[in-house]
Protein backbone atom coordinates (compact mmCIF):
# COMPACT_ATOMS: atom_id res chain seq x y z
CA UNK A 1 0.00 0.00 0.00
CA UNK A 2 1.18 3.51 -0.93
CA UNK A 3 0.84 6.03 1.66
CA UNK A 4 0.59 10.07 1.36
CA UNK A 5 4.09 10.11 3.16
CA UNK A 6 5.51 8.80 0.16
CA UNK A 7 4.95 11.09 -2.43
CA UNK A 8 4.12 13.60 -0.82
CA UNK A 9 6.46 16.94 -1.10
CA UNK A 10 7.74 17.65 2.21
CA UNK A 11 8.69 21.30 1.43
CA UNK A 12 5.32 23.47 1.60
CA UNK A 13 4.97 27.36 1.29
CA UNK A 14 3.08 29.46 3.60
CA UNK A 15 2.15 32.86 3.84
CA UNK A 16 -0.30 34.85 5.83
CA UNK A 17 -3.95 35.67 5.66
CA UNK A 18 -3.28 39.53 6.04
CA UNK A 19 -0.29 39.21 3.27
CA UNK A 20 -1.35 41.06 -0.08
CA UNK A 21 -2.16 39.02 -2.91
CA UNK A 22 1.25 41.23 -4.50
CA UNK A 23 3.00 39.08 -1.86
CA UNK A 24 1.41 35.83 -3.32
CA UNK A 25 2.10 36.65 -6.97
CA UNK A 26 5.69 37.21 -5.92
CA UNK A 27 5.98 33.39 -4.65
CA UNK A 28 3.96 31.79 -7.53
CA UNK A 29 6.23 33.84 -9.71
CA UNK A 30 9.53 32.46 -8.35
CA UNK A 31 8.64 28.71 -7.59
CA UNK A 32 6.97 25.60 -9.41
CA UNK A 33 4.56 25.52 -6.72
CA UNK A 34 0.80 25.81 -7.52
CA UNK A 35 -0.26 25.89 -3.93
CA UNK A 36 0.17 27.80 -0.85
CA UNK A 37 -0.81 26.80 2.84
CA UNK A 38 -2.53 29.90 3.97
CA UNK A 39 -1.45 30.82 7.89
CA UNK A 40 -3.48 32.81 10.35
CA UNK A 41 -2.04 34.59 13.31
CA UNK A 42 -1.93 31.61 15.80
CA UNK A 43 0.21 30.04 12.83
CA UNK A 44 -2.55 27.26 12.48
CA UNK A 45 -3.77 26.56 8.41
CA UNK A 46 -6.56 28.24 7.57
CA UNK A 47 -6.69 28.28 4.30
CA UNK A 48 -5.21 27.55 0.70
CA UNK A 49 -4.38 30.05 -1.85
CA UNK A 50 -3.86 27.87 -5.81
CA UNK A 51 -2.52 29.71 -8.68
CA UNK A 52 -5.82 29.68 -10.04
CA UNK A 53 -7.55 31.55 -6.94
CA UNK A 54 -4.70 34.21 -7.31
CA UNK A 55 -5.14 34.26 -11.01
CA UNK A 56 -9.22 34.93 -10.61
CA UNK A 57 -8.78 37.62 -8.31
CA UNK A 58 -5.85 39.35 -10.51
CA UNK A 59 -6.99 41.92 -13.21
CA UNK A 60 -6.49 40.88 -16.93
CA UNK A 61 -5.35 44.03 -17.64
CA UNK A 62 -2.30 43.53 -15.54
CA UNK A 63 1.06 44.49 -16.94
CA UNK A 64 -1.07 45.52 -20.75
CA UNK A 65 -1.50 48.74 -22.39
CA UNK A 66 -4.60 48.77 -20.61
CA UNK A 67 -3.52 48.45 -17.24
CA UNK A 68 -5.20 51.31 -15.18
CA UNK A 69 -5.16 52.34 -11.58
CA UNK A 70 -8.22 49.79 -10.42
CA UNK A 71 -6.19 46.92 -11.88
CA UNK A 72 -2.87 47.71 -10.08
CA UNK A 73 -5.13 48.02 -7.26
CA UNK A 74 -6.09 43.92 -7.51
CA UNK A 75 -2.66 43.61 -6.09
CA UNK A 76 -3.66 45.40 -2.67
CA UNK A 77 -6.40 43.06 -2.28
CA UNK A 78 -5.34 40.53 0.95
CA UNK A 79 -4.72 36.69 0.99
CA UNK A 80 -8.06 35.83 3.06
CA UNK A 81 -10.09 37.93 0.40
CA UNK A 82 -9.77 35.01 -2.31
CA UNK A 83 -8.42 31.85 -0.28
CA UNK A 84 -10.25 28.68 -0.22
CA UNK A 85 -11.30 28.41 3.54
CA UNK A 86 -11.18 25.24 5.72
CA UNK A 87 -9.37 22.97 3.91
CA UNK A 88 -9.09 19.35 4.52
CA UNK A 89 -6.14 18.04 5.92
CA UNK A 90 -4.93 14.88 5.66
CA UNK A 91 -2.17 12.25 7.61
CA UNK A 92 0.72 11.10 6.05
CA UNK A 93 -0.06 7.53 6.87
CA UNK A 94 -3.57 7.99 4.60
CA UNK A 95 -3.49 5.54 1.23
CA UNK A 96 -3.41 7.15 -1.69
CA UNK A 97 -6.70 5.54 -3.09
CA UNK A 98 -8.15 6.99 0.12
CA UNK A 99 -6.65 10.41 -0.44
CA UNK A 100 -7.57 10.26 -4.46
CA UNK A 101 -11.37 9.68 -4.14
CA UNK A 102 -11.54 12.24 -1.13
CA UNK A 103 -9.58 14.41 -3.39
CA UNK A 104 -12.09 14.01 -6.06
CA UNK A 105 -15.40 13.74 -3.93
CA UNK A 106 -14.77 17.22 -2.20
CA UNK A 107 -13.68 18.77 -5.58
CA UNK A 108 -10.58 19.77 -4.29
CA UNK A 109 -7.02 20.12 -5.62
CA UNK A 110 -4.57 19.91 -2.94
CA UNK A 111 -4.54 18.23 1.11
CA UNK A 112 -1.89 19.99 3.79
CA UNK A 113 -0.34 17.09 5.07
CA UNK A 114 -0.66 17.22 9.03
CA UNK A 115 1.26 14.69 11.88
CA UNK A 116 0.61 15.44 15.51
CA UNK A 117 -1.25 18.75 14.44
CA UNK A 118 1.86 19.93 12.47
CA UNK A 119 2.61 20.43 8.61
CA UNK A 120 4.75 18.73 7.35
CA UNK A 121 3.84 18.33 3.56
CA UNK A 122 1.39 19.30 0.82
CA UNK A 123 0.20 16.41 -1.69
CA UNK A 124 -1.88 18.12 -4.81
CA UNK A 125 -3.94 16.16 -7.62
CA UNK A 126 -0.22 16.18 -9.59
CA UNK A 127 0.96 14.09 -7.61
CA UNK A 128 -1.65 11.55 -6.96
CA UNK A 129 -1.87 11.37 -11.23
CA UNK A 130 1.59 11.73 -11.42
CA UNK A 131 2.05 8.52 -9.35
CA UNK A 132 -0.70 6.27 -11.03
CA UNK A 133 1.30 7.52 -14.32
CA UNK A 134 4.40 6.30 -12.92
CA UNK A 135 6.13 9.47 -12.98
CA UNK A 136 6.29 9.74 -9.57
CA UNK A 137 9.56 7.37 -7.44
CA UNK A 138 7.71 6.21 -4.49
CA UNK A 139 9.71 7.06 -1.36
CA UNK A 140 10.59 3.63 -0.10
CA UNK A 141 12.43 4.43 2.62
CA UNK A 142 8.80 5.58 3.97
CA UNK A 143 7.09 2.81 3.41
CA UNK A 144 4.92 1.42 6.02
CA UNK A 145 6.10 -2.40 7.63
């Protein structure tokens, strides 16, 4: 059985609910990520922020002739503004048939990976597909006796 711990990627990207969406497009720019574990104050998840959520709330008229004022102004706008809100966590022990059918009964694109009430990974729909493609090494040194 293939667990969550095992292709999971253990390096996960936070940032704040108060952080500006500038702040956000600043990270997506710089890393392959397409997900970021949204923080509030107590430094407990709260939230996820995908490219696509950032995307949506951007103007189109971002960096084009037709930029104006109001669409610079999309930038101001703050993380918890266009987050998705209570996300579903999961354990790194889960199965990844488990995680895959959750994953695609809830409609959602991504799980924060939590042991003992701490992150420590994010697993998105890439790499659930990526492993049933076989593009993705299973960890063996995690697997489960």
């Amino acid at each position: 059985m293939v667990t969550i711990e095992q292709i999971m990627s253990p390096r996960v990207v936070t940032i704040e609910m108060d952080d500006r969406i500038s702040t956000a497009k600043e990270i997506f720019d710089n890393v392959p990520f397409h997900h970021l574990v949204v923080l509030d104050e107590n430094k407990t998840i709260s939230g996820i922020l995908a490219r696509t959520d950032l995307l949506n709330a951007l103007s189109p008229n971002l960096g084009t002739a037709a930029e104006l004022t109001r669409d610079i102004e999309t930038l101001n706008k703050r993380v918890h503004q266009v987050m998705a809100h209570g996300p579903i966590t999961i354990t790194p022990s889960l199965d990844i048939q488990s995680a895959s059918q959750l994953m695609l009964s809830k409609g959602i694109t991504c799980f924060p990976v939590l042991q003992d009430d701490e992150l420590v990974g994010i697993v998105s729909w890439r790499d659930l597909l990526g492993h049933y493609c076989g593009l993705v090494k299973v960890d063996s040194n995690k697997a489960e006796n």
